[in-house]
C-alpha atoms as a PDB file:
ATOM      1  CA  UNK A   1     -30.936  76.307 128.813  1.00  0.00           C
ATOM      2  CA  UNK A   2     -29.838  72.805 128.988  1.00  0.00           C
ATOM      3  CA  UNK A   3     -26.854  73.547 127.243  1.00  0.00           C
ATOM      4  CA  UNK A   4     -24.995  75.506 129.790  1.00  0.00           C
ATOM      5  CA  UNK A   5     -26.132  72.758 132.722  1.00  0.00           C
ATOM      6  CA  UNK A   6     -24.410  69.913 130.426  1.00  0.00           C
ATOM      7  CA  UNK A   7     -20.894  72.261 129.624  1.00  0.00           C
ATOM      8  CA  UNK A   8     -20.593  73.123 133.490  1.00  0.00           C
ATOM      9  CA  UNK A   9     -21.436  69.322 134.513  1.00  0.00           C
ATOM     10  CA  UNK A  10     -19.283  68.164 131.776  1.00  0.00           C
ATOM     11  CA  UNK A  11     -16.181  70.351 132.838  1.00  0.00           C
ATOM     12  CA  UNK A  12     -16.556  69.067 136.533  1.00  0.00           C
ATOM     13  CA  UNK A  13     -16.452  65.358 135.698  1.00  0.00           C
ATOM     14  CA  UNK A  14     -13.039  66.144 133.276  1.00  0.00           C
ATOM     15  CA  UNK A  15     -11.212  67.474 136.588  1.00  0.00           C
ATOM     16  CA  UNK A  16     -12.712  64.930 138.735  1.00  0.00           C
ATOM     17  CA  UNK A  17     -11.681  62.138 136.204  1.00  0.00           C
ATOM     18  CA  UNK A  18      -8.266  64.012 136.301  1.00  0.00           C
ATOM     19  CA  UNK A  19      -8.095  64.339 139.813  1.00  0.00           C
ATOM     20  CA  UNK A  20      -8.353  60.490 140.559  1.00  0.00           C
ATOM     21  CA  UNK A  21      -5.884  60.092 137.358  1.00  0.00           C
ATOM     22  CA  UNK A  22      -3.628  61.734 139.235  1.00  0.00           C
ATOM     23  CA  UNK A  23      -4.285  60.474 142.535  1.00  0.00           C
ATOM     24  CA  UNK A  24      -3.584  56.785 141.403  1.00  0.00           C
ATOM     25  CA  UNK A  25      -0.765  57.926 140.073  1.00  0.00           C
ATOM     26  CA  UNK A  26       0.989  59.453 142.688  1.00  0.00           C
ATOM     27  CA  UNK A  27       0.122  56.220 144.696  1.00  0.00           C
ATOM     28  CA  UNK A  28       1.776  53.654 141.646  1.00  0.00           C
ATOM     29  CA  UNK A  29       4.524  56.212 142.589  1.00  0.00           C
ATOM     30  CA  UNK A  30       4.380  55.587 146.318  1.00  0.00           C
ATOM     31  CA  UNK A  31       4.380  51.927 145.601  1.00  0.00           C
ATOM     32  CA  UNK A  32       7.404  51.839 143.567  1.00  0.00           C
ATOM     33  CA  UNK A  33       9.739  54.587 145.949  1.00  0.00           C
ATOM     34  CA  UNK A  34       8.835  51.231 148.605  1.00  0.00           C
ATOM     35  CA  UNK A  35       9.969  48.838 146.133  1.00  0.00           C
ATOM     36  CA  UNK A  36      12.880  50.606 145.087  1.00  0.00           C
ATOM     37  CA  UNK A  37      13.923  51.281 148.910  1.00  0.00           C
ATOM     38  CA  UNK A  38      13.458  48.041 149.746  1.00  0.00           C
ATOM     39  CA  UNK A  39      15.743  46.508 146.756  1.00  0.00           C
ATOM     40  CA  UNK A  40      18.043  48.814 147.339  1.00  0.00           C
ATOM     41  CA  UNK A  41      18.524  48.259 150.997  1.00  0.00           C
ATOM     42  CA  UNK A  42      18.607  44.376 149.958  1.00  0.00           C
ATOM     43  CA  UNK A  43      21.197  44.652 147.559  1.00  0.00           C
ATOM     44  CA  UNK A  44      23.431  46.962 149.917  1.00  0.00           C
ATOM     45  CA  UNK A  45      23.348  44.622 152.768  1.00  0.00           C
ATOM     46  CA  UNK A  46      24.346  41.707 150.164  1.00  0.00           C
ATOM     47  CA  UNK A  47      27.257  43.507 148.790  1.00  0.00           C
ATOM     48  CA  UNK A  48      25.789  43.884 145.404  1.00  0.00           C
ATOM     49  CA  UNK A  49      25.257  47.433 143.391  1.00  0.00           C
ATOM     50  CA  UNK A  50      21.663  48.822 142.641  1.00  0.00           C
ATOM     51  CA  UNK A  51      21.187  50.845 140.194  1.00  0.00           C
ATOM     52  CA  UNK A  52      17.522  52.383 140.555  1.00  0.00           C
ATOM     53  CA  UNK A  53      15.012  52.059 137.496  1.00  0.00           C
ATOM     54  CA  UNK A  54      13.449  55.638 138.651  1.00  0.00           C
ATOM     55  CA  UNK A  55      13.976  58.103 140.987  1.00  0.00           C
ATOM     56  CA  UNK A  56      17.045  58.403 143.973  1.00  0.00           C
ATOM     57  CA  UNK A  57      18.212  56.617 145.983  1.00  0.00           C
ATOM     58  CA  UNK A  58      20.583  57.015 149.216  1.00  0.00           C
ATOM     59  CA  UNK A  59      21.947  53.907 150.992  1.00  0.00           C
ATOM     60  CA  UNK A  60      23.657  54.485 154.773  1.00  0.00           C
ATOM     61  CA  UNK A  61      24.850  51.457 156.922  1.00  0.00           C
ATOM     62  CA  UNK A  62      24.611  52.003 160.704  1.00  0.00           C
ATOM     63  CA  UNK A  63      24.869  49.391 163.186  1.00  0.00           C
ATOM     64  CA  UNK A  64      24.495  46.644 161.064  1.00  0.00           C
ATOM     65  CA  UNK A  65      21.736  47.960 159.647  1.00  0.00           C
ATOM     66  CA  UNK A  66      21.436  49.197 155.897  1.00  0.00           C
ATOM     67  CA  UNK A  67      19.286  52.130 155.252  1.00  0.00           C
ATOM     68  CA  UNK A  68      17.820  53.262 151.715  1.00  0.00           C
ATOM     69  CA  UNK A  69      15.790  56.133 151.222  1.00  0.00           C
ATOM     70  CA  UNK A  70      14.404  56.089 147.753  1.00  0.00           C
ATOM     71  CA  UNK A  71      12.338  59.094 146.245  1.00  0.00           C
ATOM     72  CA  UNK A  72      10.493  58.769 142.908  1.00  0.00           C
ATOM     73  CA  UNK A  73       9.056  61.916 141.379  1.00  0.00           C
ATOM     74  CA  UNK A  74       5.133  61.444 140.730  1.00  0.00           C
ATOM     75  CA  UNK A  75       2.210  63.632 139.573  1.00  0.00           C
ATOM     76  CA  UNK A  76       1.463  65.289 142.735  1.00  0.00           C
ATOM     77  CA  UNK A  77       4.747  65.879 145.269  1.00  0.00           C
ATOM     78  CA  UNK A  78       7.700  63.354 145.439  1.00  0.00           C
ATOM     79  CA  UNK A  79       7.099  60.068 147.223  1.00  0.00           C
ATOM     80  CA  UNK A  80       9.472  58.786 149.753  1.00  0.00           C
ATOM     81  CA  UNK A  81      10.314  55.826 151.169  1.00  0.00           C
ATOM     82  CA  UNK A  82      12.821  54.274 153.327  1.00  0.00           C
ATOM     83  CA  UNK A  83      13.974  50.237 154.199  1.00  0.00           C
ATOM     84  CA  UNK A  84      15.764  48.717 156.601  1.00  0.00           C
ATOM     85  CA  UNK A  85      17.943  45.662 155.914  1.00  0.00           C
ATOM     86  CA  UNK A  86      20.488  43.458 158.017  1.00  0.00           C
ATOM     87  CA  UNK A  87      23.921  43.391 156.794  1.00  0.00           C
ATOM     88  CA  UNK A  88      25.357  40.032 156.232  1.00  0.00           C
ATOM     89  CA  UNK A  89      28.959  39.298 157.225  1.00  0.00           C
END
């Protein structure tokens, strides 16, 4: 009897072990779609090309403002993220 209590409990810690694999891996993905974003924006408003490491990015300059939006494929969804950077002149 004990047998089919241990596969069953067994089974529901390998998906919960997987779920929380996955979860911290969509946030490391999170984490880097910010960086990204942010060094992108950065470089932009310096004058200086970026070439991301992962993912896409889109730079747009309004105002004096430079806007990336980086997204970075992860486990579960795409992250997004988007910086802001001053332009200097």
């Amino acid at each position: 009897m004990s047998t089919i209590e241990t596969a069953l409990s067994l089974s529901a810690l390998v998906v919960v072990t997987a779920a929380i694999v996955g979860g911290i891996a969509t946030v490391a993905a999170y984490i880097t779609a910010v960086d990204i974003a942010g060094a992108a924006a950065r470089a932009h408003a310096l004058g200086v090309d970026y070439a991301a490491p992962r993912g896409e990015v889109a730079v747009t300059e309004h105002a004096g403002l430079a806007t990336a939006a980086a997204s970075v494929p992860a486990p579960i969804g795409t992250m997004r993220a988007t910086a802001v950077f001053p332009v200097e002149f």
